[in-house]
N, C-alpha and C. Protein backbone atom coordinates (compact mmCIF):
# COMPACT_ATOMS: atom_id res chain seq x y z
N UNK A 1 -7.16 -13.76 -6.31
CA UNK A 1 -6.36 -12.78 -5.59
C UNK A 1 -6.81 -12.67 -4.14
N UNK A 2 -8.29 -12.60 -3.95
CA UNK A 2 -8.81 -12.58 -2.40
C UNK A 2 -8.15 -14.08 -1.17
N UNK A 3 -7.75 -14.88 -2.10
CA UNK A 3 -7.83 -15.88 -1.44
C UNK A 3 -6.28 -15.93 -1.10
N UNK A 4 -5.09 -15.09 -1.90
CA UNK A 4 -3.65 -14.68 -1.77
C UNK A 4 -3.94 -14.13 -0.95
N UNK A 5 -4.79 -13.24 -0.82
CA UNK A 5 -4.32 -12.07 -0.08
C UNK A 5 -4.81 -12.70 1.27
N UNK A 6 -6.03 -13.08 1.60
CA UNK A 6 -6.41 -13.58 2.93
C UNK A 6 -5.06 -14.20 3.42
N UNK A 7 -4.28 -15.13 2.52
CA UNK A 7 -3.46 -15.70 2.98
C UNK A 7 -2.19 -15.33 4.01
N UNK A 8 -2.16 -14.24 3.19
CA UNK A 8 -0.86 -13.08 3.70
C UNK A 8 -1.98 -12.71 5.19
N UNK A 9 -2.79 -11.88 5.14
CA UNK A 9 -3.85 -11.33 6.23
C UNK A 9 -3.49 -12.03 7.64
N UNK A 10 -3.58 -13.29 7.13
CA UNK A 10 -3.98 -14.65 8.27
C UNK A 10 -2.34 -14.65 9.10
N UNK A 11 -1.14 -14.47 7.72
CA UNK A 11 0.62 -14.80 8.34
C UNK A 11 0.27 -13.85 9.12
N UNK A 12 0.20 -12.57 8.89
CA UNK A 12 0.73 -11.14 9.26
C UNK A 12 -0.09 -11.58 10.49
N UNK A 13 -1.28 -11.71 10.90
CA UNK A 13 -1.75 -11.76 12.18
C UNK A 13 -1.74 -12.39 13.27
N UNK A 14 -1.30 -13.72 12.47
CA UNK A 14 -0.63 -15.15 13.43
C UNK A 14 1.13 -14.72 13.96
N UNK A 15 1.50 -13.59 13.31
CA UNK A 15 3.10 -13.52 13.11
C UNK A 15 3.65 -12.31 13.89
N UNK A 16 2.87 -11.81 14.41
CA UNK A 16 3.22 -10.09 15.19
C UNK A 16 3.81 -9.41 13.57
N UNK A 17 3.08 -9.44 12.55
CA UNK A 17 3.15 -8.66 11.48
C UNK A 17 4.03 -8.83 10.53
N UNK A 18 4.78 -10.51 10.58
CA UNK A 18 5.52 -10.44 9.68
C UNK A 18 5.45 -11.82 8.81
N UNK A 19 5.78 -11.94 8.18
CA UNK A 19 5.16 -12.72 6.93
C UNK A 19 6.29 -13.29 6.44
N UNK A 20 6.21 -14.85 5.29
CA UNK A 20 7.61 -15.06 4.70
C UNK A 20 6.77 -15.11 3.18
N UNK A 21 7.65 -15.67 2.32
CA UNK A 21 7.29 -15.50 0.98
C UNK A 21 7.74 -14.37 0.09
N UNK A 22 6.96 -14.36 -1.01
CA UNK A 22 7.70 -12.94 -1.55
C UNK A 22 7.85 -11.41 -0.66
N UNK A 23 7.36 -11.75 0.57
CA UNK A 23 7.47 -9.99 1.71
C UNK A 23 7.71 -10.57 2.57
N UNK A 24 9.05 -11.79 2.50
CA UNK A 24 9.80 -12.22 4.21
C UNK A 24 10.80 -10.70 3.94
N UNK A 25 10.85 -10.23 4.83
CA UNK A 25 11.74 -9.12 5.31
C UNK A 25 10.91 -7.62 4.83
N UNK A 26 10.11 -7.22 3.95
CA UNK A 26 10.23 -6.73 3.79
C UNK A 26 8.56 -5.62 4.37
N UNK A 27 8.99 -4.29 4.51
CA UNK A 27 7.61 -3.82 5.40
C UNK A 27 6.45 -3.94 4.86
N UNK A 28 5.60 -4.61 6.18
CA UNK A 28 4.30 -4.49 5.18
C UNK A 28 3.02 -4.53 6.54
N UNK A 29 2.23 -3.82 5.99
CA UNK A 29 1.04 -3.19 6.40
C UNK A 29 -0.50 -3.98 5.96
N UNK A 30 -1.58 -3.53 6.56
CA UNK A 30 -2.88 -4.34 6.08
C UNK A 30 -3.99 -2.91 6.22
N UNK A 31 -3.95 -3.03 5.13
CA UNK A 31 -5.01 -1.16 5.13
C UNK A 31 -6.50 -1.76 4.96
N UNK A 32 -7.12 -1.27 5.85
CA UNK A 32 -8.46 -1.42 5.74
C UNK A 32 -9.01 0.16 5.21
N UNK A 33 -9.76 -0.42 3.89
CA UNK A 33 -10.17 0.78 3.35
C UNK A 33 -11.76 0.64 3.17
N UNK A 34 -12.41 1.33 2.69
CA UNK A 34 -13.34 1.62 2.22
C UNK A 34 -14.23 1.53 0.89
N UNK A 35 -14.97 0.40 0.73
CA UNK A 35 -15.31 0.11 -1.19
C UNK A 35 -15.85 1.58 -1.17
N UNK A 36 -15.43 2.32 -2.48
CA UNK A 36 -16.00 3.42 -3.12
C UNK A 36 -17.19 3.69 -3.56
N UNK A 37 -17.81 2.12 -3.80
CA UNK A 37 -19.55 1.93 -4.53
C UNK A 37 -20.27 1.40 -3.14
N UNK A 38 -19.30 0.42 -2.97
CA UNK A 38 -20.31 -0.52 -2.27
C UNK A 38 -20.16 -0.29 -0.62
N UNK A 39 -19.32 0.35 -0.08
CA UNK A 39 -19.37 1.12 1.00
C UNK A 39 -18.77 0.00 2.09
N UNK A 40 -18.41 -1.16 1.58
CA UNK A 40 -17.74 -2.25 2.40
C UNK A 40 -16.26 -1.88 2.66
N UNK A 41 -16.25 -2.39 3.72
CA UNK A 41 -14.62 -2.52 4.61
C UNK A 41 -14.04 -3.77 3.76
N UNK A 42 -12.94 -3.48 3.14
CA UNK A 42 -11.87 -4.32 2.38
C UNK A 42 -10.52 -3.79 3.03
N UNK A 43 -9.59 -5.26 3.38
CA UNK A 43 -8.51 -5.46 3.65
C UNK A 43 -7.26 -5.80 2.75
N UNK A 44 -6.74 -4.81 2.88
CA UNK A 44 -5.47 -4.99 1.98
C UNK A 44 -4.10 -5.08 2.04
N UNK A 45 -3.03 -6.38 1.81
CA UNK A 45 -1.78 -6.42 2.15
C UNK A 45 -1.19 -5.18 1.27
N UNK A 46 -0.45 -4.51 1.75
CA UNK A 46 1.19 -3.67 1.08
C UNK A 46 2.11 -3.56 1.59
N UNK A 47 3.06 -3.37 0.79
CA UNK A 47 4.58 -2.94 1.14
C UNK A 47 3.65 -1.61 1.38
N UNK A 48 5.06 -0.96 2.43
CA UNK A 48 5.17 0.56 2.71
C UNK A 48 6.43 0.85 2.81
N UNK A 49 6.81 2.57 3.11
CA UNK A 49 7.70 2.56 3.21
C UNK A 49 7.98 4.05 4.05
N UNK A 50 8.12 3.98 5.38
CA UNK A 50 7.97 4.75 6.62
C UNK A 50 8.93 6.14 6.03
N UNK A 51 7.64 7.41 5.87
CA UNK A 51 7.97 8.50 5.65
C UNK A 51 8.20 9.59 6.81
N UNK A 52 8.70 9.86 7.80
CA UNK A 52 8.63 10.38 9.24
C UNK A 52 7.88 9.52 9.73
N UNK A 53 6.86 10.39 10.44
CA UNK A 53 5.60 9.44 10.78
C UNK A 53 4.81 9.11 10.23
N UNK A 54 5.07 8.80 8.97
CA UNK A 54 3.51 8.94 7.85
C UNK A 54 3.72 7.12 7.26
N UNK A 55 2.97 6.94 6.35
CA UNK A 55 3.76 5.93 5.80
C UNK A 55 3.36 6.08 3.99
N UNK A 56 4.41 5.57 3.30
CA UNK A 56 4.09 5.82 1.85
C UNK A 56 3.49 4.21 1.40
N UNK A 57 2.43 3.90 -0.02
CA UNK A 57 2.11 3.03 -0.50
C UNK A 57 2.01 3.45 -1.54
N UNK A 58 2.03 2.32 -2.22
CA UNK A 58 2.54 2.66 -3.59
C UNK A 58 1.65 1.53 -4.78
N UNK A 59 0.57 2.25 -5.67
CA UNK A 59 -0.39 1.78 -6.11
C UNK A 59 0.25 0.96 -7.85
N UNK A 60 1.31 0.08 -7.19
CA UNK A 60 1.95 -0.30 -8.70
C UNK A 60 1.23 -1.32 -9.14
N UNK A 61 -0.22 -2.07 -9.06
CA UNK A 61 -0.71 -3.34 -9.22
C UNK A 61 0.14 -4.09 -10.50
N UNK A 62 1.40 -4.31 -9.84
CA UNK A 62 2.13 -4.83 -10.15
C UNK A 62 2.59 -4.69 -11.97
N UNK A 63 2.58 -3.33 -12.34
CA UNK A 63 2.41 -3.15 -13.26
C UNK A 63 1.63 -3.28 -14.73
N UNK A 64 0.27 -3.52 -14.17
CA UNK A 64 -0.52 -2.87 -14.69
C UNK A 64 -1.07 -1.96 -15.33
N UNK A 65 -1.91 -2.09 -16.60
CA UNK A 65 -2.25 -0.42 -16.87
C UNK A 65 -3.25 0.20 -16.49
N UNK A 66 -3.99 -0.54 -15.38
CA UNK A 66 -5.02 0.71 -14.17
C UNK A 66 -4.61 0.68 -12.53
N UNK A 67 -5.30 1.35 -12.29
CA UNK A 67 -4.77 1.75 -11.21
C UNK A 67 -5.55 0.41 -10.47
N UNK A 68 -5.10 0.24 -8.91
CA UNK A 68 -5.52 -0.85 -8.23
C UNK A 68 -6.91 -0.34 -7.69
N UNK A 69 -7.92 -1.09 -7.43
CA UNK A 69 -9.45 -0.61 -6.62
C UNK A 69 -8.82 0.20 -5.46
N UNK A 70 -8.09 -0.83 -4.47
CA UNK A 70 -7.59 0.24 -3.09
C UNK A 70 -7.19 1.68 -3.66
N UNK A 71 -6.35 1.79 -4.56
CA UNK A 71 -6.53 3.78 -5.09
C UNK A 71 -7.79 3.92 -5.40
N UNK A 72 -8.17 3.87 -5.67
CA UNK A 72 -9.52 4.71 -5.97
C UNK A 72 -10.13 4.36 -4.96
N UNK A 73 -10.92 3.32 -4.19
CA UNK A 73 -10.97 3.74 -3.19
C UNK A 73 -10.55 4.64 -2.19
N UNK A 74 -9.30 4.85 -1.63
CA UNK A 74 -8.83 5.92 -1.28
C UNK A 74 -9.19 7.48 -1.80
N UNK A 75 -9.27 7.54 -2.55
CA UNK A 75 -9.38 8.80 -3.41
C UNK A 75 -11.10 9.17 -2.83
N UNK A 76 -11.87 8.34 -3.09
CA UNK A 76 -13.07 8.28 -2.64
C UNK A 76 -13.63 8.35 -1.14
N UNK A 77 -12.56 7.87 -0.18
CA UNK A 77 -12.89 7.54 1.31
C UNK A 77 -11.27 7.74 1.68
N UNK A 78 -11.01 8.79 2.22
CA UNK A 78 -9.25 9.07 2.41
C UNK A 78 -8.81 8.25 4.02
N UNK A 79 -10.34 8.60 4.45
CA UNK A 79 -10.28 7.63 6.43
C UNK A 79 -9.63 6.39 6.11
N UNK A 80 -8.53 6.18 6.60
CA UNK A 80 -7.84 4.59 7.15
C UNK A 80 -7.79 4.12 8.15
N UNK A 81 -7.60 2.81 8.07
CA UNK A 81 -6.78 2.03 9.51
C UNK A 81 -6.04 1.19 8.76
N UNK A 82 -4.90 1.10 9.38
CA UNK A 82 -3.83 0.21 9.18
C UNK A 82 -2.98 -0.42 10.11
N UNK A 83 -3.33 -1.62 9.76
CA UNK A 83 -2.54 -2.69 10.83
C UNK A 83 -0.87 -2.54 11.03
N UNK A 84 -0.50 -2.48 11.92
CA UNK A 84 1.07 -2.29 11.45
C UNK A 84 1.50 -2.84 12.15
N UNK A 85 2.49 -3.92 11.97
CA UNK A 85 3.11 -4.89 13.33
C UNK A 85 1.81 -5.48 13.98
N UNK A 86 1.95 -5.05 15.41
CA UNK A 86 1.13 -5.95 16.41
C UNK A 86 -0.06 -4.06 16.50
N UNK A 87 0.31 -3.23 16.24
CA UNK A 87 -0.97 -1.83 16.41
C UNK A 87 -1.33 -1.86 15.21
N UNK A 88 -2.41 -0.76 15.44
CA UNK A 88 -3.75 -0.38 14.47
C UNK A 88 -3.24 1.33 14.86
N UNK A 89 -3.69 1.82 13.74
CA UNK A 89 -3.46 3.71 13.51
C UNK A 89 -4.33 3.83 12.78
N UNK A 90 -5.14 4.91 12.92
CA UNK A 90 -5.70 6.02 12.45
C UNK A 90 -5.13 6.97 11.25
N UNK A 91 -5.54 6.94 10.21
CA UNK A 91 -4.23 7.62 9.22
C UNK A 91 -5.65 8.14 8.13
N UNK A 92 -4.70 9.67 7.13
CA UNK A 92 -5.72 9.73 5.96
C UNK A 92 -4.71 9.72 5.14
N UNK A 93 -5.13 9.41 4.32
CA UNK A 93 -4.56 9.20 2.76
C UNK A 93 -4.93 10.36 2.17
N UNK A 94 -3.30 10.37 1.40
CA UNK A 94 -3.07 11.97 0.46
C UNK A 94 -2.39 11.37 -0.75
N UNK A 95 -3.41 11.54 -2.08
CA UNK A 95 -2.28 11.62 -3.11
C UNK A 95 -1.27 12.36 -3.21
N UNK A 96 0.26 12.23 -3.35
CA UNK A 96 1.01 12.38 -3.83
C UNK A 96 1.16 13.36 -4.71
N UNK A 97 1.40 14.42 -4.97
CA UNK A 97 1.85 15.23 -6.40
C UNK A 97 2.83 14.79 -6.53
N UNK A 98 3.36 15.35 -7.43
CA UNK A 98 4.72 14.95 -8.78
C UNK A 98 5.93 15.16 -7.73
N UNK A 99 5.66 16.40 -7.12
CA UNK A 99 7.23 16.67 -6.24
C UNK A 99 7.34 16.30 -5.32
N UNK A 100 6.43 15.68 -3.90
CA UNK A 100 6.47 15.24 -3.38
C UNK A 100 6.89 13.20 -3.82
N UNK A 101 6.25 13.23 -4.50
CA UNK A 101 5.89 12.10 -4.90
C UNK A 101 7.80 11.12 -5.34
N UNK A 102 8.14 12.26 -6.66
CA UNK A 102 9.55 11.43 -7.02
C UNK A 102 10.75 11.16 -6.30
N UNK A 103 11.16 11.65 -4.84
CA UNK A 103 11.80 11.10 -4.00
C UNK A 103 11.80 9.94 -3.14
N UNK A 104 10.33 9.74 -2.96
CA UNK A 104 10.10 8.68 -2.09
C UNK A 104 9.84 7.17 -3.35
N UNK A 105 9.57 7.58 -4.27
CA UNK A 105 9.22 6.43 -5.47
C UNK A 105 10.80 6.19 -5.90
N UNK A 106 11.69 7.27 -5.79
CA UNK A 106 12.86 6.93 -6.51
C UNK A 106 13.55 5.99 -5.26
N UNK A 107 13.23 5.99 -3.70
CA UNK A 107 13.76 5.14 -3.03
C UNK A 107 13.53 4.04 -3.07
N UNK A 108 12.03 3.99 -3.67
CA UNK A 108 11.26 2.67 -3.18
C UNK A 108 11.91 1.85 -4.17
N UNK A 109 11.97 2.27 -5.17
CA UNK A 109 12.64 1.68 -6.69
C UNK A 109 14.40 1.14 -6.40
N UNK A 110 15.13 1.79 -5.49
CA UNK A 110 16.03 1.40 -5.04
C UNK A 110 16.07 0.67 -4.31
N UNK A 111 15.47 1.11 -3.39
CA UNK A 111 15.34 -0.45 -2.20
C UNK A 111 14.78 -1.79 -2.64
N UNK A 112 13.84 -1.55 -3.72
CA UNK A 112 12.95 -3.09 -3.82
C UNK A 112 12.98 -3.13 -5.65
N UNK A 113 14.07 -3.65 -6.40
CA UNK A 113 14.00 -3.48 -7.92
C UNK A 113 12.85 -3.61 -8.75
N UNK A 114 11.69 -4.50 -7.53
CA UNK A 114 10.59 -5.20 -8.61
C UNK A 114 9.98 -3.62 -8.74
N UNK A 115 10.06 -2.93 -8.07
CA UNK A 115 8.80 -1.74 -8.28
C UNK A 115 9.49 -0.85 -9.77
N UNK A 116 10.65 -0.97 -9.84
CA UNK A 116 11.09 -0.74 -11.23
C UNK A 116 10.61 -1.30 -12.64
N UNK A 117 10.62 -2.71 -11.91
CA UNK A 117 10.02 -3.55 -13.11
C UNK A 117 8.70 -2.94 -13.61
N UNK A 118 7.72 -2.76 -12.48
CA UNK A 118 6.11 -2.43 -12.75
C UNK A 118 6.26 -1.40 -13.52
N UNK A 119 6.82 -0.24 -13.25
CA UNK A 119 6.70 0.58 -13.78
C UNK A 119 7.13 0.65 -15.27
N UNK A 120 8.32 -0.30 -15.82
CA UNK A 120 8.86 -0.53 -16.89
C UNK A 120 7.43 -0.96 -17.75
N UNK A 121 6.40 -1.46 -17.11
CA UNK A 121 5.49 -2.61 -17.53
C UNK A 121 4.72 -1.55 -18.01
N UNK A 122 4.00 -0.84 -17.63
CA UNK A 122 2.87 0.65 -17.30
C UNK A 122 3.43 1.81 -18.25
N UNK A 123 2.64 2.52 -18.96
CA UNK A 123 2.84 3.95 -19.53
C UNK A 123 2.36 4.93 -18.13
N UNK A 124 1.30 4.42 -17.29
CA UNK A 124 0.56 4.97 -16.52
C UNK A 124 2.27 5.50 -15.36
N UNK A 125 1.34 6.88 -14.79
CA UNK A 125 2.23 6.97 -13.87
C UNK A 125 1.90 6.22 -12.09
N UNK A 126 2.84 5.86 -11.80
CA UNK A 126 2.49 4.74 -10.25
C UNK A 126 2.06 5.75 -9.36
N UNK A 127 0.83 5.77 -9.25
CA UNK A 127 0.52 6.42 -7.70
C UNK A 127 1.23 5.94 -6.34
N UNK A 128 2.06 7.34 -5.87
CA UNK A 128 2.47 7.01 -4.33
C UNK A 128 1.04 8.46 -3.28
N UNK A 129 0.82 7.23 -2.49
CA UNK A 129 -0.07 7.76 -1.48
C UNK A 129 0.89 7.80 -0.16
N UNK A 130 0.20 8.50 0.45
CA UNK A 130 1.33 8.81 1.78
C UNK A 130 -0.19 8.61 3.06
N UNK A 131 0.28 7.71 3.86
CA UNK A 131 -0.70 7.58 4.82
C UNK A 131 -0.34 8.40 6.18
N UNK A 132 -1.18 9.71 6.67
CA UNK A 132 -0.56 10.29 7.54
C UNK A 132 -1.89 10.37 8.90
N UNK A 133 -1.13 9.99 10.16
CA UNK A 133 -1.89 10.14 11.09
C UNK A 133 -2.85 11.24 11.67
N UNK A 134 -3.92 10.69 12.08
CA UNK A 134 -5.34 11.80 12.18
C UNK A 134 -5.28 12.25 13.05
């Protein structure tokens, strides 16, 4: 997976932030987060999906039944940076509650069908995090 993902890392940065493959067109971000144990800076490709000024991510590891390391990380270290396009932002990460949460998941599910699929896959419920500027 590290070696996918570098892959994407490398488009997005050679590309003014945009990538082809399974995320030609579609938004995507590089969150540098925080290991929860090990206290290392890890880089991570996602879709997002621009909430005002905030941005939403959405912890579906592709339907899976745990949650992805980047959530819990987060949960653990809320400080971000995220690459976006050709800038870098300052952002903290907020889980989601239930009511906030089912409007922006019910779009994401519309706009992009696979995130339907994951969830079809999972009993677990999909964490949406909302990344909002510091």
């Amino acid at each position: 997976m590290s070696d996918w993902n570098q892959q994407i890392i490398d488009e997005f940065r050679a590309n003014d932030g945009k990538v082809g493959g399974p995320f030609e067109g579609a938004p995507l971000l590089l969150l540098h987060h925080t290991g929860r144990t090990s206290g290392t800076e890890r880089v991570t490709p996602m879709m997002y999906q621009a909430v005002g000024d905030a941005y939403a991510v959405f912890a579906s590891k592709a339907g899976a039944d745990t949650h992805p390391d980047w959530y819990r990380n987060l949960l653990a270290h809320p400080d971000v940076t995220a690459e976006i396009g050709t800038g870098t932002e300052s952002l903290r990460a907020r889980d989601l509650p239930a009511d906030e949460r089912a409007p922006i998941w019910e779009k994401q599910k519309a706009d992009y069908p696979g995130f339907q699929g994951y969830e079809d896959k999972t009993d677990r419920t999909i964490p949406v995090v909302l990344l909002e500027r510091r």
